[in-house]
N, C-alpha and C. Protein backbone atom coordinates (compact mmCIF):
# COMPACT_ATOMS: atom_id res chain seq x y z
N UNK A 1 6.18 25.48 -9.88
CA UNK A 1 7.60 25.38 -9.61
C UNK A 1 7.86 26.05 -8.28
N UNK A 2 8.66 25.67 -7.64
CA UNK A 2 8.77 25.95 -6.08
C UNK A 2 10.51 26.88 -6.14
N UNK A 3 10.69 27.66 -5.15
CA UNK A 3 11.43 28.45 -4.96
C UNK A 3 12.10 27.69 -4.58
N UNK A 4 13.85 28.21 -4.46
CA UNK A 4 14.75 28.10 -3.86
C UNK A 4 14.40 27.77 -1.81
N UNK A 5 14.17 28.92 -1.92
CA UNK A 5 13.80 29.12 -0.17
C UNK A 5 12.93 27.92 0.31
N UNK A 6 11.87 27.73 -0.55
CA UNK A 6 10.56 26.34 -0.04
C UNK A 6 11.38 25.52 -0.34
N UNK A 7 12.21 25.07 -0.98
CA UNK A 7 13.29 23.50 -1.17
C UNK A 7 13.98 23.72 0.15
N UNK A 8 15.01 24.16 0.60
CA UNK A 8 15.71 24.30 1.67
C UNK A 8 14.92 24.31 2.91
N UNK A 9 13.47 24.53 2.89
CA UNK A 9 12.69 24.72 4.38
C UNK A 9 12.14 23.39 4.17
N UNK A 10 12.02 22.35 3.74
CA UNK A 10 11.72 21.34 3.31
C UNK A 10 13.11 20.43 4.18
N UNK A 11 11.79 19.32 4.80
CA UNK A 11 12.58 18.18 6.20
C UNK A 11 13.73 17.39 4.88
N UNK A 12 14.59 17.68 5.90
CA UNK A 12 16.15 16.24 5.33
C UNK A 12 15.20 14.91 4.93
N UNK A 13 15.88 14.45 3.48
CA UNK A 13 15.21 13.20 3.21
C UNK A 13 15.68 11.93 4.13
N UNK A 14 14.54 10.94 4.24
CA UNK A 14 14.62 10.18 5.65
C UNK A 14 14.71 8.92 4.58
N UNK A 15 15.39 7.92 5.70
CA UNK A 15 15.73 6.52 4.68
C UNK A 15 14.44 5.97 4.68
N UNK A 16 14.27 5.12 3.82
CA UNK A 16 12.90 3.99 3.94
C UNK A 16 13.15 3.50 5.04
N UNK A 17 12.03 2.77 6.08
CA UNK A 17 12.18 2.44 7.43
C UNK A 17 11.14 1.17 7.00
N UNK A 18 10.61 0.85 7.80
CA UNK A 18 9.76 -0.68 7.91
C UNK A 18 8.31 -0.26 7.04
N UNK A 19 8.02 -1.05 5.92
CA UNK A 19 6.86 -0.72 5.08
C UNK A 19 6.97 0.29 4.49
N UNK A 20 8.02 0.85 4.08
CA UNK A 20 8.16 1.81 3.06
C UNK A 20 9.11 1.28 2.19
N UNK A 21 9.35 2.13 1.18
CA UNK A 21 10.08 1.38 0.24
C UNK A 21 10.60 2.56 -0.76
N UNK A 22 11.67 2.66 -1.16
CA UNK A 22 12.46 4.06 -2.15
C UNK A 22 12.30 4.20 -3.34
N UNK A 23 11.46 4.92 -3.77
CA UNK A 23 11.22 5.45 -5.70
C UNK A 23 12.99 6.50 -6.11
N UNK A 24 12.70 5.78 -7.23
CA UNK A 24 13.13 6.92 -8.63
C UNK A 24 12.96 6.62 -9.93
N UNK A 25 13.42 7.72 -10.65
CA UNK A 25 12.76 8.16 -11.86
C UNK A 25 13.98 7.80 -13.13
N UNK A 26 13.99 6.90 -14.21
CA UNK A 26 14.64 6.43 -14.76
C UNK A 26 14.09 7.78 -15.79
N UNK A 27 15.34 8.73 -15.60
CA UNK A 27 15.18 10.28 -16.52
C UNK A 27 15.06 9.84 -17.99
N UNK A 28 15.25 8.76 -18.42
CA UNK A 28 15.63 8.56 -19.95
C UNK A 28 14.48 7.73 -20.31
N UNK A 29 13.70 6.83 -19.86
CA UNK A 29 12.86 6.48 -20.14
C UNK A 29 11.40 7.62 -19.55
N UNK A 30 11.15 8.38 -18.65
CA UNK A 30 10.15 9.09 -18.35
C UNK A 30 9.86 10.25 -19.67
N UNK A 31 8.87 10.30 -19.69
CA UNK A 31 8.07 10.98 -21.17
C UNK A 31 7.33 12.50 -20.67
N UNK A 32 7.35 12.55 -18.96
CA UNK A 32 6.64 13.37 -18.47
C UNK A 32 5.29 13.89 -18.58
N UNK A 33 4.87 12.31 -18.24
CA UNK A 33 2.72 12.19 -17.98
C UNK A 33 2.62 13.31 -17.26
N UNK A 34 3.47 12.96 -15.53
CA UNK A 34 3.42 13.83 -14.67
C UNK A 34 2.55 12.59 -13.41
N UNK A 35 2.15 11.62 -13.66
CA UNK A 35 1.29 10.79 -13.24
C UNK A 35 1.61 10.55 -11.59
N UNK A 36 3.21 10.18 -11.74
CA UNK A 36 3.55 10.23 -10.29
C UNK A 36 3.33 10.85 -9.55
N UNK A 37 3.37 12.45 -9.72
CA UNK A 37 2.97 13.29 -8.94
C UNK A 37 1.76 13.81 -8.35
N UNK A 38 1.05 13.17 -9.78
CA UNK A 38 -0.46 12.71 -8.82
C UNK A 38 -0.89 12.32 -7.68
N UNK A 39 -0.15 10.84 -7.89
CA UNK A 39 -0.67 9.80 -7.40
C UNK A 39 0.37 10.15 -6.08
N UNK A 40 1.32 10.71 -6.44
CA UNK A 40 2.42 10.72 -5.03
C UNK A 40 2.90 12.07 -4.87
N UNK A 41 1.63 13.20 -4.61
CA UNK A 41 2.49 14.78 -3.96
C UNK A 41 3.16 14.81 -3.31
N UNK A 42 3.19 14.19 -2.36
CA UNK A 42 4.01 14.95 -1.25
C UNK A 42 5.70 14.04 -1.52
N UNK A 43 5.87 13.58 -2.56
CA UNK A 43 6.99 12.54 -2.95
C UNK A 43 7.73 13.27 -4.05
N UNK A 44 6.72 13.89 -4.75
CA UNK A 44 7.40 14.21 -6.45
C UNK A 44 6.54 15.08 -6.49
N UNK A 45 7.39 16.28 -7.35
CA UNK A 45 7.05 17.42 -7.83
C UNK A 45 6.97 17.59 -9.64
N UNK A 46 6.87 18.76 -10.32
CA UNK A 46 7.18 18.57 -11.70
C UNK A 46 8.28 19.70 -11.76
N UNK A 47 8.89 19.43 -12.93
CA UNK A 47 9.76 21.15 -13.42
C UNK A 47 8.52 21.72 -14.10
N UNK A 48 9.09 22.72 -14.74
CA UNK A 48 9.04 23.43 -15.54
C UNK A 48 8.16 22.59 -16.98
N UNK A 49 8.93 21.91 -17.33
CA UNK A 49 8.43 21.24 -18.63
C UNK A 49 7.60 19.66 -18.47
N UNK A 50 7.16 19.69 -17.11
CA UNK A 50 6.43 18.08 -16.80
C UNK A 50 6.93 17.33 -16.31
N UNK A 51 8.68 17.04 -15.88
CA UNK A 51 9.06 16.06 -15.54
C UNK A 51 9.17 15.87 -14.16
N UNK A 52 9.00 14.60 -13.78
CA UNK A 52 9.02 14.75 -12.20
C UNK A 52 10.34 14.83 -11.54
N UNK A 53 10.61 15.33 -10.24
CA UNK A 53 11.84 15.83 -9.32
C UNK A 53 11.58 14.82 -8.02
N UNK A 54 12.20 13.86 -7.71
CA UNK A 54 12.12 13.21 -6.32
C UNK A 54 11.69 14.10 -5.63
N UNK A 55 10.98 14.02 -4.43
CA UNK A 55 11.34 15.23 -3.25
C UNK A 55 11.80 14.29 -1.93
N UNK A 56 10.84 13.28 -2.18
CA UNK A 56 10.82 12.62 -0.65
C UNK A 56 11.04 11.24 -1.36
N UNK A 57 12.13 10.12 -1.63
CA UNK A 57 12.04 8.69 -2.01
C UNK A 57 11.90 7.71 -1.21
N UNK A 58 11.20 7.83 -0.05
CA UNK A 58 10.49 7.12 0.98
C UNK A 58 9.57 7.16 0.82
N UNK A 59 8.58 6.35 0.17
CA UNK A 59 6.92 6.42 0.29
C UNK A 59 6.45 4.91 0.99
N UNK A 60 5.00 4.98 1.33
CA UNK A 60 4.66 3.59 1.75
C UNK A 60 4.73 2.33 0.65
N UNK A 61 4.76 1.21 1.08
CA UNK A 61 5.45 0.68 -0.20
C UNK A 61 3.83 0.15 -0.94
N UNK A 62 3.19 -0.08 -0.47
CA UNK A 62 1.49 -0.08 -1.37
C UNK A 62 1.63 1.46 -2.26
N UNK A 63 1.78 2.48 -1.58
CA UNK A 63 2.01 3.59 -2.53
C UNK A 63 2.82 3.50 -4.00
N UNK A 64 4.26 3.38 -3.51
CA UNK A 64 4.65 2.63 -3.83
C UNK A 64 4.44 1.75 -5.50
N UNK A 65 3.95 0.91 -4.98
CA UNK A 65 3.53 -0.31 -6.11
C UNK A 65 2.44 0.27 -7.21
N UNK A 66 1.55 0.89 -6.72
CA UNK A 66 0.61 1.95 -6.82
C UNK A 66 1.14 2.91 -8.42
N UNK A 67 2.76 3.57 -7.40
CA UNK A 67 2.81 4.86 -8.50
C UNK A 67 3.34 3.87 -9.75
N UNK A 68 4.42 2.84 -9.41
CA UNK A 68 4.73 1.99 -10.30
C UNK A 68 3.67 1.26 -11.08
N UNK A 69 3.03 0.86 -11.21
CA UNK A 69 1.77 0.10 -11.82
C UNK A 69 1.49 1.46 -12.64
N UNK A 70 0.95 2.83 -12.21
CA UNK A 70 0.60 3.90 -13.12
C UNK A 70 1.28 4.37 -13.76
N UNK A 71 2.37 4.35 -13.49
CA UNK A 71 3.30 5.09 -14.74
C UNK A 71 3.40 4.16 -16.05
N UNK A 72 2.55 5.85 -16.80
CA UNK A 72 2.85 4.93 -18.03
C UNK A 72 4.00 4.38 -19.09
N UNK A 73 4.91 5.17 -18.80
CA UNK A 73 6.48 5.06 -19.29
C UNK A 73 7.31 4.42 -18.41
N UNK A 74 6.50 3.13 -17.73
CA UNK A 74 6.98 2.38 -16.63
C UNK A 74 8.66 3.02 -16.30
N UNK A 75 9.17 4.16 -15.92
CA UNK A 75 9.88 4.89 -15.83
C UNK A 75 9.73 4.65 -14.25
N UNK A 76 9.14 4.33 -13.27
CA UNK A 76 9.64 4.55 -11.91
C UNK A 76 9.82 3.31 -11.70
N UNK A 77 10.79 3.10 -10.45
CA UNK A 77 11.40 1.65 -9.73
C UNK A 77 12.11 1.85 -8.69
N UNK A 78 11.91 0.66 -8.22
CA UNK A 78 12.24 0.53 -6.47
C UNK A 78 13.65 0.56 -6.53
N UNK A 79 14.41 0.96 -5.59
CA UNK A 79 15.92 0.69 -5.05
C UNK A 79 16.03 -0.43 -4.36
């Protein structure tokens, strides 16, 4: 779990630009594998109890397709 201070020193989230593409986390269907955050650190974090936290919803969009295909509580999707 990351501090207050490391969230705030952390870059402004940037829009999807050309070949990227925007995740999130459908809170009600996610079961908290944690899988995304695997497959996508520098994107998603966990709490406390497993569930993942957006950090960055710009990823490459092969990434992308990637974290979607692994999740097993098909819980993530594109904007």
């Amino acid at each position: 779990m990351s501090s207050r201070a490391e969230r705030d020193s952390r870059p402004a989230l940037r829009p999807a630009g050309a070949g990227m593409t925007e995740l999130r986390v459908d809170r009600i269907a996610c079961t908290g594998h944690g899988v995304c955050a695997s497959v996508l650190p520098h994107h998603f974090e966990l709490d406390e109890w497993g569930y993942p936290i957006v950090t960055d919803p710009a990823v490459p969009a092969a990434d992308g397709t990637t974290a979607i295909r692994l999740c097993p509580a098909r819980a993530l999707y594109r904007t």
